[in-house]
Protein backbone atom coordinates (compact mmCIF):
# COMPACT_ATOMS: atom_id res chain seq x y z
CA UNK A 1 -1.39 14.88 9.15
CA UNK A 2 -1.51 12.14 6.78
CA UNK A 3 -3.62 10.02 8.90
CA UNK A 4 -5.97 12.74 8.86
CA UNK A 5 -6.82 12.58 5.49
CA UNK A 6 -6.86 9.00 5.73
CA UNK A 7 -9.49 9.12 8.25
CA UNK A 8 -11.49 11.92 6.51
CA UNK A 9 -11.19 10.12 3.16
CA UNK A 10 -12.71 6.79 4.26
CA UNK A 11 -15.35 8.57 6.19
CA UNK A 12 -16.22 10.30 2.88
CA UNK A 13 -16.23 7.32 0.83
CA UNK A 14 -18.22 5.35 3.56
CA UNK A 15 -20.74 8.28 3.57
CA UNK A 16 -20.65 8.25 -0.34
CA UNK A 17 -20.93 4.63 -0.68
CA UNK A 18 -23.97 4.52 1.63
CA UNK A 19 -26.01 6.97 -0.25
CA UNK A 20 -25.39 6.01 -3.59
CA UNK A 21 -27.17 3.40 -5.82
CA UNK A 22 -26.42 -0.08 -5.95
CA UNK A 23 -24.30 -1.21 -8.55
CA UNK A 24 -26.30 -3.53 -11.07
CA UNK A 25 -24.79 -6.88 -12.17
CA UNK A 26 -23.77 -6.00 -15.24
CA UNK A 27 -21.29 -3.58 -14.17
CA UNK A 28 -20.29 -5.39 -11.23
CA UNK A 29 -17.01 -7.27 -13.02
CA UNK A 30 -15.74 -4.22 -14.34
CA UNK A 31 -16.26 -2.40 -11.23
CA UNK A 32 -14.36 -5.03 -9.49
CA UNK A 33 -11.27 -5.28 -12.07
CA UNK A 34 -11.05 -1.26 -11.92
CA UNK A 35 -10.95 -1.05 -8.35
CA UNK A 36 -8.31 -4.13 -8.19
CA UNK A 37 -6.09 -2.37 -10.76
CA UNK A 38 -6.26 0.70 -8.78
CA UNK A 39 -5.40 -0.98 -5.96
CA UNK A 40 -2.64 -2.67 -7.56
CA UNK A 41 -1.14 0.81 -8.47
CA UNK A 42 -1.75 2.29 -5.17
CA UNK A 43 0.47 -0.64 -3.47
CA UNK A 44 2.95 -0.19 -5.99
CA UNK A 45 3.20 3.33 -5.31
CA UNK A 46 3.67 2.80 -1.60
CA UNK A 47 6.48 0.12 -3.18
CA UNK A 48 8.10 2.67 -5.29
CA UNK A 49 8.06 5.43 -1.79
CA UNK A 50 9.75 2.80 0.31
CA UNK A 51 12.46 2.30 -2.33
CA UNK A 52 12.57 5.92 -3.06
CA UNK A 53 11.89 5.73 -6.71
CA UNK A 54 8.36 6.99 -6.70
CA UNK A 55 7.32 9.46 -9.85
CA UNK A 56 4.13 11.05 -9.75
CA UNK A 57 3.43 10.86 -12.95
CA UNK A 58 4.44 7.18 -13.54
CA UNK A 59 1.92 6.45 -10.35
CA UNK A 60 -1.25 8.06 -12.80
CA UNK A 61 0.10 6.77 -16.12
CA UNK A 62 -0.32 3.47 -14.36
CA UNK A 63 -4.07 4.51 -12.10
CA UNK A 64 -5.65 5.39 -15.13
CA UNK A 65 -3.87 2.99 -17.49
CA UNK A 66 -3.85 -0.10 -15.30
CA UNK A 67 -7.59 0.57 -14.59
CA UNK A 68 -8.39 1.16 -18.49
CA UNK A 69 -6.71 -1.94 -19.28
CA UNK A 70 -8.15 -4.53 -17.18
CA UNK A 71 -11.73 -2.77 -17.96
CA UNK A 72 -10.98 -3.31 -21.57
CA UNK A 73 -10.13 -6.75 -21.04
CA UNK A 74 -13.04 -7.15 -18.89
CA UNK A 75 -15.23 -6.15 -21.78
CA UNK A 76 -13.06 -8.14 -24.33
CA UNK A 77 -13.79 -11.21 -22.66
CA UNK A 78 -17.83 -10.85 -21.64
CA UNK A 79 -17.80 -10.08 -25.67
CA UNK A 80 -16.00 -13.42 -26.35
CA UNK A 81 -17.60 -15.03 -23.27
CA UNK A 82 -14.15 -15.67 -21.95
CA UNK A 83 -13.50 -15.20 -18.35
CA UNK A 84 -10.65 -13.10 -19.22
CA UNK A 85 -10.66 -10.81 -16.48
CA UNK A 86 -9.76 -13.67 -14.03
CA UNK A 87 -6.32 -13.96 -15.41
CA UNK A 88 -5.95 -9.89 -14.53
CA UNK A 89 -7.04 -10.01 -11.51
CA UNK A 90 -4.72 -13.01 -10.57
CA UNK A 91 -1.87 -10.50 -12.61
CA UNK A 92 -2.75 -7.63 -10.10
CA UNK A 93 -3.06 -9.61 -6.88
CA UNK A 94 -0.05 -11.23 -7.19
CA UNK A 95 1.50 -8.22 -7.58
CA UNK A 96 -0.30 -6.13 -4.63
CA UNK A 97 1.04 -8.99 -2.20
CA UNK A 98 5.06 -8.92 -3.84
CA UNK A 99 4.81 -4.82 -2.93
CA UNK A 100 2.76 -5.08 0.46
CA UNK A 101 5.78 -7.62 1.05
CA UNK A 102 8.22 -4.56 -0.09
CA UNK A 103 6.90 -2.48 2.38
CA UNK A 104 6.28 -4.97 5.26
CA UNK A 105 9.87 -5.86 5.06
CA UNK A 106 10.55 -2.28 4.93
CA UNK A 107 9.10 -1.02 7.94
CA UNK A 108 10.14 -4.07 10.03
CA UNK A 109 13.43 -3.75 9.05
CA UNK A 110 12.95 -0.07 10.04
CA UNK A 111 11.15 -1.22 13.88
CA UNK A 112 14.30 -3.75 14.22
CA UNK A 113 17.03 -1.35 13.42
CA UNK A 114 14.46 1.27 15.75
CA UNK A 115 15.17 -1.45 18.62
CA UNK A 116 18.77 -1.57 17.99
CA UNK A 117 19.25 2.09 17.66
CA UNK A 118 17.38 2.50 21.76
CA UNK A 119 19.24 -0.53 23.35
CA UNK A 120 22.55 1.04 22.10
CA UNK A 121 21.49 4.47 23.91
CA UNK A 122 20.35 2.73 26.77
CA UNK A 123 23.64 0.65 27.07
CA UNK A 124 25.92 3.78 27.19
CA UNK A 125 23.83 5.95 29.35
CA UNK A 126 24.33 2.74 31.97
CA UNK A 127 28.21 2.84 31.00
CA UNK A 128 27.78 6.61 30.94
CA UNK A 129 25.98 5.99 34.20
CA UNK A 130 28.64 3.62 36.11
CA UNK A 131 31.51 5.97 35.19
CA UNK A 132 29.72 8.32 36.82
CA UNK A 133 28.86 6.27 40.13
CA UNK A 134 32.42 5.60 40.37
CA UNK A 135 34.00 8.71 39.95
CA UNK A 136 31.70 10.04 42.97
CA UNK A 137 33.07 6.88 45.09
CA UNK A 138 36.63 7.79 44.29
């Protein structure tokens, strides 16, 4: 089910972002920083699932604050003519890749133990199996 609304949400936002207007330069750095925090928060709550710590309302505390933030900075530094929002998106990348490293370890460890779990099964239906082949001998 969850794919679902994966699939139905990025058609949505691929029809949406096709028929609306083109974003002009001047917002473009903002737009950019919001959608990285956002992104940022989004991994993290994936993170926070995997680990089983996630809290809804921490996850839009941190949406909307994480995204208000780096816009403010954003606008703190085109006011200063600082590049300021470079440092916040190298913040928020660095941490998108440390939690889609959470849950990449997470789900391989998940496949390997998935592996484990079926040659174990597989090994004592064969013993199962045998026995079985030579009780009807006997």
């Amino acid at each position: 089910m969850i794919y679902i609304s994966i699939i139905i949400g990025c058609i949505i936002g691929a029809c949406i972002g096709v028929a609306s207007p083109v974003i002009s330069y001047t917002y473009s750095s903002y737009l950019s920083i919001a959608i990285i925090a956002a992104l940022d928060t989004v991994f993290g709550g994936i993170a926070s699932v995997v680990n089983g710590k996630f809290d809804l309302k921490i996850f839009l505390s941190g949406f909307f604050g994480n995204s208000i933030l780096s816009i403010a900075l954003t606008y703190l530094g085109e006011k200063l003519n600082v590049d300021i929002y470079l440092a916040a998106i190298f913040v928020f990348v660095w941490r998108m890749f440390n939690n889609l490293g959470i849950i990449r370890r997470y789900y391989i460890e998940k496949w390997i133990n998935k592996i484990e779990q079926n040659k174990k099964e597989n090994h004592s239906k064969k013993v199962a199996n045998d026995e079985n082949a030579k009780c009807i001998e006997n």
